[in-house]
C-alpha atoms as a PDB file:
ATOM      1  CA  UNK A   1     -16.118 -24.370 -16.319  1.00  0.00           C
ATOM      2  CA  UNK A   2     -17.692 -24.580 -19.767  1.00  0.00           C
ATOM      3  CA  UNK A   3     -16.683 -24.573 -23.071  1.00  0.00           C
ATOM      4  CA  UNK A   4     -18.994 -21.479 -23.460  1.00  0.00           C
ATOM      5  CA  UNK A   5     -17.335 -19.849 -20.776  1.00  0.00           C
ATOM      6  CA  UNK A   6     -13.769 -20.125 -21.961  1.00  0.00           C
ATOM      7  CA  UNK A   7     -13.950 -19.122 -25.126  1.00  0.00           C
ATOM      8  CA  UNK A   8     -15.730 -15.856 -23.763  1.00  0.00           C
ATOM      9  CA  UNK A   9     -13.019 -15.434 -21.651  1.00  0.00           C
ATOM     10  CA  UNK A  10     -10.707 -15.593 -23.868  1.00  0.00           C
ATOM     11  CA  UNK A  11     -12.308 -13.456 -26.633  1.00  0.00           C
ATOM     12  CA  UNK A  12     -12.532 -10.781 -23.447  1.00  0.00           C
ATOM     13  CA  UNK A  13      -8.812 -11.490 -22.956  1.00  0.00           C
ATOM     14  CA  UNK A  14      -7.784 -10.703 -26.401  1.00  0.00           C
ATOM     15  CA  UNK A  15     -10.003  -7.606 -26.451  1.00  0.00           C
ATOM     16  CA  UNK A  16      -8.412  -6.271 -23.450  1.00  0.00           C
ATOM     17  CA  UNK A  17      -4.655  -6.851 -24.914  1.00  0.00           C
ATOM     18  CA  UNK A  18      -5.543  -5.236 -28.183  1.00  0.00           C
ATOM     19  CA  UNK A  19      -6.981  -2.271 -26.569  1.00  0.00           C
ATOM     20  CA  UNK A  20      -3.447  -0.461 -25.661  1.00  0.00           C
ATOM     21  CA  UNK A  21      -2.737  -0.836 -28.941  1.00  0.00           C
ATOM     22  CA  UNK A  22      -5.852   0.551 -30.206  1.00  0.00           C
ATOM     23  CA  UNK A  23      -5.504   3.742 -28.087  1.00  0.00           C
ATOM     24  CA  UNK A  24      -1.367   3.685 -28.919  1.00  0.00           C
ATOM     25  CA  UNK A  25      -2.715   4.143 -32.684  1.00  0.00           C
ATOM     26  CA  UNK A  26      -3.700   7.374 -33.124  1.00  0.00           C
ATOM     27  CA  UNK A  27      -0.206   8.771 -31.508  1.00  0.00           C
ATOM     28  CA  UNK A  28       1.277   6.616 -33.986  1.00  0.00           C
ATOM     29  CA  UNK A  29       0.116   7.851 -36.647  1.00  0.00           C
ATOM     30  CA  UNK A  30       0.562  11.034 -35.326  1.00  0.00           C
ATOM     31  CA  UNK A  31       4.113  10.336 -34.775  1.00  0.00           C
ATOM     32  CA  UNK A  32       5.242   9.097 -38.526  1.00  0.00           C
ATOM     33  CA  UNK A  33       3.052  12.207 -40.238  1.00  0.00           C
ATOM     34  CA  UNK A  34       4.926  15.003 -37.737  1.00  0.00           C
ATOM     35  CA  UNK A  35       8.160  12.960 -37.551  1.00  0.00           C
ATOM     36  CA  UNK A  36       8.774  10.258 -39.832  1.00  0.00           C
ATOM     37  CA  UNK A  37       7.433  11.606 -43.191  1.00  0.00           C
ATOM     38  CA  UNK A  38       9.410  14.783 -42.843  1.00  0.00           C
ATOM     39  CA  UNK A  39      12.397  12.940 -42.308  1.00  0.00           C
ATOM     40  CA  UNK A  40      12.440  10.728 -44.991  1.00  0.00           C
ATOM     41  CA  UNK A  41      11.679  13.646 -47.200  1.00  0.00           C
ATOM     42  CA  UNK A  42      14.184  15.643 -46.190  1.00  0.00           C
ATOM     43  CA  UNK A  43      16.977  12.373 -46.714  1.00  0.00           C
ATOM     44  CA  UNK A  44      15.258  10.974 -50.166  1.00  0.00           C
ATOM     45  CA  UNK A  45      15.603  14.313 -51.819  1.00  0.00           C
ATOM     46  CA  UNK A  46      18.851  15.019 -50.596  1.00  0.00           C
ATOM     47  CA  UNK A  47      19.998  11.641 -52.088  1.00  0.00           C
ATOM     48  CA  UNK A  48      17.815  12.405 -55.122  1.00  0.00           C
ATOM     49  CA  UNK A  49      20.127  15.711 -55.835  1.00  0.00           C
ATOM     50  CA  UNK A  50      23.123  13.414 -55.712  1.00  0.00           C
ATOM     51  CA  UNK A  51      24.260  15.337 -52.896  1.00  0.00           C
ATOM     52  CA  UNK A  52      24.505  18.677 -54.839  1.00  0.00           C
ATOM     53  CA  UNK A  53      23.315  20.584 -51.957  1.00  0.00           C
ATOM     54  CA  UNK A  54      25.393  19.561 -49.642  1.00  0.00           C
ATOM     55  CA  UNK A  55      28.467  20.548 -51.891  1.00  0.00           C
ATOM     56  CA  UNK A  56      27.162  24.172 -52.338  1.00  0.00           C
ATOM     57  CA  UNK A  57      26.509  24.225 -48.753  1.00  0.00           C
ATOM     58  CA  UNK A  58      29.604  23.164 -47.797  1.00  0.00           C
ATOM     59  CA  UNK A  59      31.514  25.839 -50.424  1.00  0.00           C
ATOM     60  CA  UNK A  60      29.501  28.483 -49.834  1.00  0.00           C
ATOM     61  CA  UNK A  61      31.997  31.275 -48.232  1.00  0.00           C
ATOM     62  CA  UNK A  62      29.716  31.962 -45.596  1.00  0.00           C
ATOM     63  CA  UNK A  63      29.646  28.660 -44.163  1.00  0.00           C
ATOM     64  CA  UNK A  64      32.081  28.485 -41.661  1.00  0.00           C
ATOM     65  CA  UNK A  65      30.583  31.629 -39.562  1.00  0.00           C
ATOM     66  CA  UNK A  66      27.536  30.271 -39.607  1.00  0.00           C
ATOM     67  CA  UNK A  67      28.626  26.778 -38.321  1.00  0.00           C
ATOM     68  CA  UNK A  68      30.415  28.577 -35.748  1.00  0.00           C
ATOM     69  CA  UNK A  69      27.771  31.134 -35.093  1.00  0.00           C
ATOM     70  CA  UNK A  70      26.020  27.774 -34.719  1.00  0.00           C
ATOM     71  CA  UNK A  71      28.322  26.361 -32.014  1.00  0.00           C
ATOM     72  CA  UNK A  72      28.754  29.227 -29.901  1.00  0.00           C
ATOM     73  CA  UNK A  73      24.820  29.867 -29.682  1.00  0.00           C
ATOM     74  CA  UNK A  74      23.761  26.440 -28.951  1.00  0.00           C
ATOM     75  CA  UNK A  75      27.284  26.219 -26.457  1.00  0.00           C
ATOM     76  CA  UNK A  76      26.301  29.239 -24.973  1.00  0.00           C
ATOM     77  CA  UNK A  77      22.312  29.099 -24.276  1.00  0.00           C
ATOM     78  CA  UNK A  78      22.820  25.084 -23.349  1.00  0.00           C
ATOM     79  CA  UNK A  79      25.682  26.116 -20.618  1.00  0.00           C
ATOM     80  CA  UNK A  80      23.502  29.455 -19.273  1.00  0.00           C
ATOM     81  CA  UNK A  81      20.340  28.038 -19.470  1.00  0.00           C
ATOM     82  CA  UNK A  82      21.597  24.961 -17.368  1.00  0.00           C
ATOM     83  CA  UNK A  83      23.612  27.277 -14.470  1.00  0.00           C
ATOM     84  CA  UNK A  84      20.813  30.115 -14.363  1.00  0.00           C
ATOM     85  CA  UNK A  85      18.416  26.864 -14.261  1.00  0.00           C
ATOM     86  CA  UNK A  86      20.449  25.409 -11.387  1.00  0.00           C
ATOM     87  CA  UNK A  87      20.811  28.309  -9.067  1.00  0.00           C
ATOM     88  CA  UNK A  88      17.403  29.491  -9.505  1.00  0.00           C
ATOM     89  CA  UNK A  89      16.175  25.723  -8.525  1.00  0.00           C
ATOM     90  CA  UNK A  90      18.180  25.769  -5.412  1.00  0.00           C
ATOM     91  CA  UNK A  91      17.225  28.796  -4.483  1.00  0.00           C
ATOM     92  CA  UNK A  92      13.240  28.055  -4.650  1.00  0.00           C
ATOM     93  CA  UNK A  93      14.135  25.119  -2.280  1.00  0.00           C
ATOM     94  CA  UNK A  94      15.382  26.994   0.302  1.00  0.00           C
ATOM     95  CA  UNK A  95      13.661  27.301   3.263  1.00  0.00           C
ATOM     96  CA  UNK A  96      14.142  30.730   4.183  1.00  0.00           C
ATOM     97  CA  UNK A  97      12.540  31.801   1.010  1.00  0.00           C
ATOM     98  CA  UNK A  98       8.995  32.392   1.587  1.00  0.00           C
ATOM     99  CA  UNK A  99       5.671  32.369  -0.711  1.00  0.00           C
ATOM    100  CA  UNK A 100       7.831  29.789  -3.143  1.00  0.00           C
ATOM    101  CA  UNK A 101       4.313  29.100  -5.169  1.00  0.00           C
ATOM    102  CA  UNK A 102       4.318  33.280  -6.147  1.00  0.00           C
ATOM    103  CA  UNK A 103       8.015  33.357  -6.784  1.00  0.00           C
ATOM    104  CA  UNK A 104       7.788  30.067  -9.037  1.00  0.00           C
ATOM    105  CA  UNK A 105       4.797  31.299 -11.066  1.00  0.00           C
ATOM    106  CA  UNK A 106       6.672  34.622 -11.945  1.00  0.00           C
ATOM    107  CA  UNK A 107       9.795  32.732 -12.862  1.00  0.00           C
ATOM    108  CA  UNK A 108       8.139  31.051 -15.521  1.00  0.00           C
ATOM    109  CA  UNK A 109       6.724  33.769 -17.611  1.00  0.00           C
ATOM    110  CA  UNK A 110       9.443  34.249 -19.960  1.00  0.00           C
ATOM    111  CA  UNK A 111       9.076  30.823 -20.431  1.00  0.00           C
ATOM    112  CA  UNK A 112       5.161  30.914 -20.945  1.00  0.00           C
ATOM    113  CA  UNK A 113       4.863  33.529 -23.237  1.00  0.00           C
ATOM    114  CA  UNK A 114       4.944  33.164 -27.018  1.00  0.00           C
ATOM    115  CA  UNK A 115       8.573  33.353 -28.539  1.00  0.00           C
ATOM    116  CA  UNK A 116       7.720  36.558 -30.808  1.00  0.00           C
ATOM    117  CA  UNK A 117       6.425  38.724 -28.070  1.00  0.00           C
ATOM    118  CA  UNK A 118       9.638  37.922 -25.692  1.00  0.00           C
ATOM    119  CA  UNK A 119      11.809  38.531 -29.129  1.00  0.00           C
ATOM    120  CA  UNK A 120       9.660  41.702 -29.714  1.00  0.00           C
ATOM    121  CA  UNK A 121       9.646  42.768 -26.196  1.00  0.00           C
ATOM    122  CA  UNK A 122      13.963  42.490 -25.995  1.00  0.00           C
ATOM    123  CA  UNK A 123      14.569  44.267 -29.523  1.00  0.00           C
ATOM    124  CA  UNK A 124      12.766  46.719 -27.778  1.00  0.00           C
ATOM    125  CA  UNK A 125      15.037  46.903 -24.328  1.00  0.00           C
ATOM    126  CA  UNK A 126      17.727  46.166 -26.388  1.00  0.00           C
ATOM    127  CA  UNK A 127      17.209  49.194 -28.932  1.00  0.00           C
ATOM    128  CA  UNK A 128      20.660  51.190 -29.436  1.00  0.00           C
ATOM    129  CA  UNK A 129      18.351  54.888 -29.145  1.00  0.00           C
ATOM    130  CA  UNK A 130      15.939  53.969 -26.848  1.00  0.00           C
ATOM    131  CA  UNK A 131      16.341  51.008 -25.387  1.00  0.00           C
ATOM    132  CA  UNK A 132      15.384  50.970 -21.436  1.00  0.00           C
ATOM    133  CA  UNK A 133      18.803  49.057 -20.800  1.00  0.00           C
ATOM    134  CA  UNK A 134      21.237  51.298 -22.143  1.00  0.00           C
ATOM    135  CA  UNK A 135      19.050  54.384 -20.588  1.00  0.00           C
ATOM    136  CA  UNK A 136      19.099  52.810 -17.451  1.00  0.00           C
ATOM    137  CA  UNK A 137      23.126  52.039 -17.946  1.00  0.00           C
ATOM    138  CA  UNK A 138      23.191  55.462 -18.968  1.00  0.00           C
ATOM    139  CA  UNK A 139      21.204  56.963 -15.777  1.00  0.00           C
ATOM    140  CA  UNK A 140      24.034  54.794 -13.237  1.00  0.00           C
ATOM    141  CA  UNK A 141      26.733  55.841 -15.076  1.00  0.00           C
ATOM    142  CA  UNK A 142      28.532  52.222 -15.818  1.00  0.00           C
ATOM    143  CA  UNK A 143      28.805  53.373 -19.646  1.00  0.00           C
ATOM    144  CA  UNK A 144      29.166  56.809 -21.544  1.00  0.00           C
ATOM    145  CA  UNK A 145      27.438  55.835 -24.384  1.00  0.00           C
ATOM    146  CA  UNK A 146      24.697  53.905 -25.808  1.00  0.00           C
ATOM    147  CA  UNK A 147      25.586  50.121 -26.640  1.00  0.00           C
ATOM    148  CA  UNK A 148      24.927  48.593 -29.884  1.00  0.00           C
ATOM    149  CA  UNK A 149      23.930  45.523 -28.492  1.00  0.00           C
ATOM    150  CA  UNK A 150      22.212  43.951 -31.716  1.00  0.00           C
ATOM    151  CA  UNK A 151      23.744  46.266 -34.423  1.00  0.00           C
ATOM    152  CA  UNK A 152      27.579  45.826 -33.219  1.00  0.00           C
ATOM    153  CA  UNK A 153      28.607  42.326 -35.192  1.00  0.00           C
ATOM    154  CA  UNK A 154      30.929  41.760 -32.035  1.00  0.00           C
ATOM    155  CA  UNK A 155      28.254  41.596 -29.474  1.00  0.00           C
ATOM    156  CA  UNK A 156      24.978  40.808 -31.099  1.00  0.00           C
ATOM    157  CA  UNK A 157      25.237  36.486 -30.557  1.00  0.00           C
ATOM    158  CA  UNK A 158      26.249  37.498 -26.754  1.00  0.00           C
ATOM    159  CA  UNK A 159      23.221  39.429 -26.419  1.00  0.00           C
ATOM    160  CA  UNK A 160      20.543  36.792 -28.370  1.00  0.00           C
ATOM    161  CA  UNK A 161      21.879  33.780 -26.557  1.00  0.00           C
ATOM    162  CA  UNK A 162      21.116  35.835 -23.299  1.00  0.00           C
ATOM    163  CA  UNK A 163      17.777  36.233 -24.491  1.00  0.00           C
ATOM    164  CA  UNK A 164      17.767  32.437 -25.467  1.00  0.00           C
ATOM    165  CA  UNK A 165      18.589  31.707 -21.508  1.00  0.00           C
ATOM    166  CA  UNK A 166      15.986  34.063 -20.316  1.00  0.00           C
ATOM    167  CA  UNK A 167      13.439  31.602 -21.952  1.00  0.00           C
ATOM    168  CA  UNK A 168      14.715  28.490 -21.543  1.00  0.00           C
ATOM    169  CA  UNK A 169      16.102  29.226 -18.068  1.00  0.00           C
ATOM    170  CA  UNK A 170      12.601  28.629 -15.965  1.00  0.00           C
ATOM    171  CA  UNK A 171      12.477  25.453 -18.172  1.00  0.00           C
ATOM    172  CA  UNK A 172      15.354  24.272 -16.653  1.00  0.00           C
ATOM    173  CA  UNK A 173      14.412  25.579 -13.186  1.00  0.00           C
ATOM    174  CA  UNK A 174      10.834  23.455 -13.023  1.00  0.00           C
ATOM    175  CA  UNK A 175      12.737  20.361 -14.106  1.00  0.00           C
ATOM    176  CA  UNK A 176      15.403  20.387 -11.482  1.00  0.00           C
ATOM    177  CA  UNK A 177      13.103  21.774  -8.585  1.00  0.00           C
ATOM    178  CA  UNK A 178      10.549  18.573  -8.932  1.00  0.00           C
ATOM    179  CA  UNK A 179      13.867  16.582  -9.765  1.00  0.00           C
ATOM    180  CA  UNK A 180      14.784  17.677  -6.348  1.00  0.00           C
ATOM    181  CA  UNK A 181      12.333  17.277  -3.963  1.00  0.00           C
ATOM    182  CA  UNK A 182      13.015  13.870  -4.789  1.00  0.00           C
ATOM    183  CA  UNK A 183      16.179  13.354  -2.828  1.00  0.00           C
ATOM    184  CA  UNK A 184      15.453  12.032   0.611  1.00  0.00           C
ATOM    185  CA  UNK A 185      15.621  15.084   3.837  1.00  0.00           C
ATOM    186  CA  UNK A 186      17.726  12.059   5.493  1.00  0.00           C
ATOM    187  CA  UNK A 187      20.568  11.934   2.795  1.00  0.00           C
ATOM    188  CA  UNK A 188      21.313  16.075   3.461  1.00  0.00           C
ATOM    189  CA  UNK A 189      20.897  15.528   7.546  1.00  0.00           C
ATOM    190  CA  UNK A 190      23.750  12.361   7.152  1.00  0.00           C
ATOM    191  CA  UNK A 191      25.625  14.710   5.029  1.00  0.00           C
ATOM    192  CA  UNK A 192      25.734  17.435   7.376  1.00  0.00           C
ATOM    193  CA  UNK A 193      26.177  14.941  10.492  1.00  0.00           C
ATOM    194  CA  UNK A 194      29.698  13.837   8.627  1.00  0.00           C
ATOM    195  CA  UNK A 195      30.369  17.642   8.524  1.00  0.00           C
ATOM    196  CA  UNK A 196      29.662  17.947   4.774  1.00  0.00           C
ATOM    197  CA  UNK A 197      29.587  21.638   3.427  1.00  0.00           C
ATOM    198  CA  UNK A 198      27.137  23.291   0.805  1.00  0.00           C
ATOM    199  CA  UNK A 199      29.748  22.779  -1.839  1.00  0.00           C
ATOM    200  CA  UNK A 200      29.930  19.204  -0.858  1.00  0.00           C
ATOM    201  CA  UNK A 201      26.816  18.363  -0.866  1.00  0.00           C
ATOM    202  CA  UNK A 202      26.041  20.201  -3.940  1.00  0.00           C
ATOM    203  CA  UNK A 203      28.482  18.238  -5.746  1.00  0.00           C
ATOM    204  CA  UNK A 204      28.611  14.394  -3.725  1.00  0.00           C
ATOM    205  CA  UNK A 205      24.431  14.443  -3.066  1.00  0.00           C
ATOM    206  CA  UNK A 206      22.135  16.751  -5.402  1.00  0.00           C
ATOM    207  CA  UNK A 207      24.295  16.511  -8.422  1.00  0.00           C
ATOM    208  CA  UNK A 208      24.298  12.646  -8.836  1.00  0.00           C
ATOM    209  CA  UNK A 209      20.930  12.366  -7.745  1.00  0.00           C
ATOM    210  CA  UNK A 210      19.512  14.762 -10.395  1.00  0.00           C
ATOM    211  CA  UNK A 211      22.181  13.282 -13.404  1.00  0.00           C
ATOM    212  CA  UNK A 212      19.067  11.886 -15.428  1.00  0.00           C
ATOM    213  CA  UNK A 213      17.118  15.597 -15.311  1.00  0.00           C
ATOM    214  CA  UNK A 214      20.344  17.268 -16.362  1.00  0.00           C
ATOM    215  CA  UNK A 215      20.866  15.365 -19.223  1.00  0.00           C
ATOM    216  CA  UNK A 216      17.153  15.607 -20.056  1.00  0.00           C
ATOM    217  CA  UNK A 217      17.847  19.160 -19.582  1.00  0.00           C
ATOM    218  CA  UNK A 218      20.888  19.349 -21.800  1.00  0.00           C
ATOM    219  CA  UNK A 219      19.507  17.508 -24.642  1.00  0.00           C
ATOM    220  CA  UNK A 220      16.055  19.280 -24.479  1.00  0.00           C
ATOM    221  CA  UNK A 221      17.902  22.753 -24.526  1.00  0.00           C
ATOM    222  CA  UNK A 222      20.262  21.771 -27.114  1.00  0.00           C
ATOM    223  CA  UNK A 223      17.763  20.985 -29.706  1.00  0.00           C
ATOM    224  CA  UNK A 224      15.463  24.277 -28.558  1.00  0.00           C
ATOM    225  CA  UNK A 225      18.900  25.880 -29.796  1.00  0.00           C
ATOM    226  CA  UNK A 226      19.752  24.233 -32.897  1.00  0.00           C
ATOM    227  CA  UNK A 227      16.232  24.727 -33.784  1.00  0.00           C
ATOM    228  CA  UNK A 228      15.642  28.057 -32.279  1.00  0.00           C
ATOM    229  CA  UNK A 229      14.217  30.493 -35.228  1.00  0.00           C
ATOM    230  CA  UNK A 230      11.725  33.412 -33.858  1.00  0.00           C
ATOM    231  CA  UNK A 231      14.347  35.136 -31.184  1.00  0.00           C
ATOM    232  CA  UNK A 232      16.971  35.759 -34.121  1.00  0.00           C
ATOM    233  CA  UNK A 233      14.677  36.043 -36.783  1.00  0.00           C
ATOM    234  CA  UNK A 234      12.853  38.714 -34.981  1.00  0.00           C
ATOM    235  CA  UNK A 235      15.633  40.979 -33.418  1.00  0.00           C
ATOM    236  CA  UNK A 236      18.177  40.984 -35.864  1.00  0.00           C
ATOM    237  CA  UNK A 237      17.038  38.526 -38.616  1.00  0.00           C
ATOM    238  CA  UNK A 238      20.587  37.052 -38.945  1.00  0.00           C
ATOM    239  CA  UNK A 239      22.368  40.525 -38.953  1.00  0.00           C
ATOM    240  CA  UNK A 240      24.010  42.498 -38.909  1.00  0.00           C
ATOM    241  CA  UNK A 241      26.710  40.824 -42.050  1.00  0.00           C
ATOM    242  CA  UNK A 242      25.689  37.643 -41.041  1.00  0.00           C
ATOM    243  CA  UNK A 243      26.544  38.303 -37.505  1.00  0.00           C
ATOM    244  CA  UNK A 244      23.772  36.116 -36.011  1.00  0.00           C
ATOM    245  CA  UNK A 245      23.106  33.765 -38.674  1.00  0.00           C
ATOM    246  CA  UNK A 246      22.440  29.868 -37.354  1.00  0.00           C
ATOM    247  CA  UNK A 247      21.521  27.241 -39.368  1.00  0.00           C
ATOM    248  CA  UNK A 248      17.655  27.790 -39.374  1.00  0.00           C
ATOM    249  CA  UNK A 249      18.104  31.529 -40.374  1.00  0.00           C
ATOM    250  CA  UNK A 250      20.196  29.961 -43.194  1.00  0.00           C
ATOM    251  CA  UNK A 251      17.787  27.513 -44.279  1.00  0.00           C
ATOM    252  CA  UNK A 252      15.012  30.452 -44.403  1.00  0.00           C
ATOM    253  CA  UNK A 253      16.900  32.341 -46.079  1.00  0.00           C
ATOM    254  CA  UNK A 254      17.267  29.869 -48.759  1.00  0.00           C
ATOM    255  CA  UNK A 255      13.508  29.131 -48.511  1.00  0.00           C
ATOM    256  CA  UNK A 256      12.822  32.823 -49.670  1.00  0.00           C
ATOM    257  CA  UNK A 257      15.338  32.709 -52.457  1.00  0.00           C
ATOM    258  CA  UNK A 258      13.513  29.567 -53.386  1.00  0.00           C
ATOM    259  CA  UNK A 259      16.713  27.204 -53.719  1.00  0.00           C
ATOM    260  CA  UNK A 260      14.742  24.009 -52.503  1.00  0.00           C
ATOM    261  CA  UNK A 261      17.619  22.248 -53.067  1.00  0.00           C
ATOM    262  CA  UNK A 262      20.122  24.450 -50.360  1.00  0.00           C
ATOM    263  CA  UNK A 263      16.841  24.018 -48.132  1.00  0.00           C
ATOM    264  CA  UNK A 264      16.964  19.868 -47.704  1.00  0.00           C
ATOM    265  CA  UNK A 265      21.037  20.501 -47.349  1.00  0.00           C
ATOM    266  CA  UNK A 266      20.366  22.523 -44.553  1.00  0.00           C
ATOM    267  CA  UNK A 267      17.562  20.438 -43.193  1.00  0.00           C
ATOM    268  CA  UNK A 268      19.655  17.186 -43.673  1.00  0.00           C
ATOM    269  CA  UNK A 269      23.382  18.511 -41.394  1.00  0.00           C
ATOM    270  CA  UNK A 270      20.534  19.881 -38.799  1.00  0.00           C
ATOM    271  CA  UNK A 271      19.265  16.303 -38.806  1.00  0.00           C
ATOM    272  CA  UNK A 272      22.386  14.567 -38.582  1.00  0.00           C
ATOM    273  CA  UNK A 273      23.674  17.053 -35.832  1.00  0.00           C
ATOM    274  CA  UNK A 274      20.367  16.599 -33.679  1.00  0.00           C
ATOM    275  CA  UNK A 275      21.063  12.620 -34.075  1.00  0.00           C
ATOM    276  CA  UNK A 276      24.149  13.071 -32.379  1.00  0.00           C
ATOM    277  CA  UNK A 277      23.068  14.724 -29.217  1.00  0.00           C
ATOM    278  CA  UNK A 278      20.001  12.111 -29.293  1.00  0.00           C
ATOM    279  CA  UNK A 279      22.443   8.842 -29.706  1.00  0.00           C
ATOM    280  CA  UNK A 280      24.679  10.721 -27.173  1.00  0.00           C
ATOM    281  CA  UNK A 281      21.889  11.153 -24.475  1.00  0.00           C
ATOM    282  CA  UNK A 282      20.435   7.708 -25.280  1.00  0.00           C
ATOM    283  CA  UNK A 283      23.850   6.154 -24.558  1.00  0.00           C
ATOM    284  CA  UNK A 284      24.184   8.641 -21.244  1.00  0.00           C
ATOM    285  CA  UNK A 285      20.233   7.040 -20.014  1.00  0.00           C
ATOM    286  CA  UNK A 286      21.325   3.733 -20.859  1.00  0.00           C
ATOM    287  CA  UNK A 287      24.190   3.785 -18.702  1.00  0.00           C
ATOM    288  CA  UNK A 288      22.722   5.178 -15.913  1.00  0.00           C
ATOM    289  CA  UNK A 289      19.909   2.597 -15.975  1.00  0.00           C
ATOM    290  CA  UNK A 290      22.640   0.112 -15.523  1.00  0.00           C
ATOM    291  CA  UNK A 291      24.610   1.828 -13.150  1.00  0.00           C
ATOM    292  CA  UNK A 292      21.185   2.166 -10.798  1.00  0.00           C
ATOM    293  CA  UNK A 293      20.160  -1.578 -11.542  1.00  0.00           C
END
């Protein structure tokens, strides 16, 4: 071989390993401007204020509903999301059902759809005077009068975090189904052989073999929550007293009074509490990468 030869070999061979690169860049990029850049920002200037946001946040008498308005929404649409998910998986793998393809495309409209017309469509249902829900619960006579479902301060996170799993639901549901049809006909025949029930197998076979999609799942849902905006925004816009207020109607609400300072205190405990549920699933993928190697 010549001397010709190998250096145009290797020149080729040095194009071809910089080309990944090359074609990684422009995600990069993309990455630190939508990602990165925010991020920093949002830790700089809380450090800049010498933490003075964080210690009106944190005494502001409202606080403490909102974390827990907080909890119990992201608890709540995480937890329904996942079962409603679950069942509605299983039951588009059953045999008996028939034209799955029609039944899965419907399933994932609420989904699909853009997050202010589902919002719009529910304040709507949900409407006190004429909502179709309470007329309908009305017409069967299960109640005597019309609910307040996003005016009574008791009710109103119940009924947006139902809303929350209606969307997120089918998410779940197309996640587990193609995490399903993964697990081998010959593992549920040997489980039935050994006299294995639903419930077993549910729990000893499908569970296990789907862990990775539920926590993908979990963590995807969680942050949809702790991030979710339009849904409360639109139907009760944090009302009524505060009733529905979460973190990002707080932080909006301080972006329309202007206090850029509350707004990066805000920003930054979202951060840090969407950090946690990433190093917690990292650690949960981690260890099942082991466990299967």
């Amino acid at each position: 071989m010549s001397t010709q030869s190998i250096i145009t070999g290797t020149t080729g061979a040095r194009r071809r390993s910089g080309r990944p690169v090359a074609l990684m860049l422009p995600a990069l990029v993309l990455t630190v401007v939508l990602m990165v850049v925010p991020i920093g920002t949002t830790i700089v200037r809380v450090i800049a204020d010498g933490g003075e946001g964080l210690v009106r946040l944190f005494a502001a008498p409202n606080i403490g509903p909102v974390m827990w308005n907080t909890l119990v929404w992201t608890v709540g649409s995480v937890i329904g999301g996942i079962v409603i998910g679950y069942l509605g998986a299983l039951v588009l793998q059953s045999k008996h059902l028939r034209l799955v393809g029609l039944w899965r495309g419907l399933v994932m409209i609420p989904w699909i759809i853009p997050g202010v017309v589902a919002a719009t469509v529910w304040r709507w249902t949900l409407s006190t005077d004429y909502g179709i829900l309470n007329q309908t619960l009305l017409d069967v006579g299960l109640i005597d009068s019309p609910v307040r479902w996003l005016s009574n301060p008791d009710i109103v996170l119940i009924a947006v975090a139902l809303i929350q799993i209606w969307v997120t639901a089918p998410f779940v549901m197309l996640m587990v189904s193609a995490a399903l049809t993964g697990i081998p006909e010959e593992r549920y025949e040997a489980a039935r052989l050994d006299g294995a029930g639903s419930a077993t197998i549910l729990w000893h076979i499908i569970l296990p073999a789907i862990r990775t999609t539920t926590g993908i799942c979990i963590l995807t849902l969680a942050i949809w929550a702790l991030n979710s905006f339009t849904i409360i925004y639109v139907t009760t816009s944090g009302g009524p007293a505060g009733a529905s207020t979460i973190l990002p109607i707080l932080l909006y609400q301080a972006f329309q009074q202007g206090d850029q300072t509350l707004v990066y205190a805000v920003a930054f405990v979202q951060l840090i509490i969407g950090a946690v549920f990433a190093v917690l699933f990292a650690r949960t993928m981690r260890t099942d990468i082991e466990e299967q190697s």
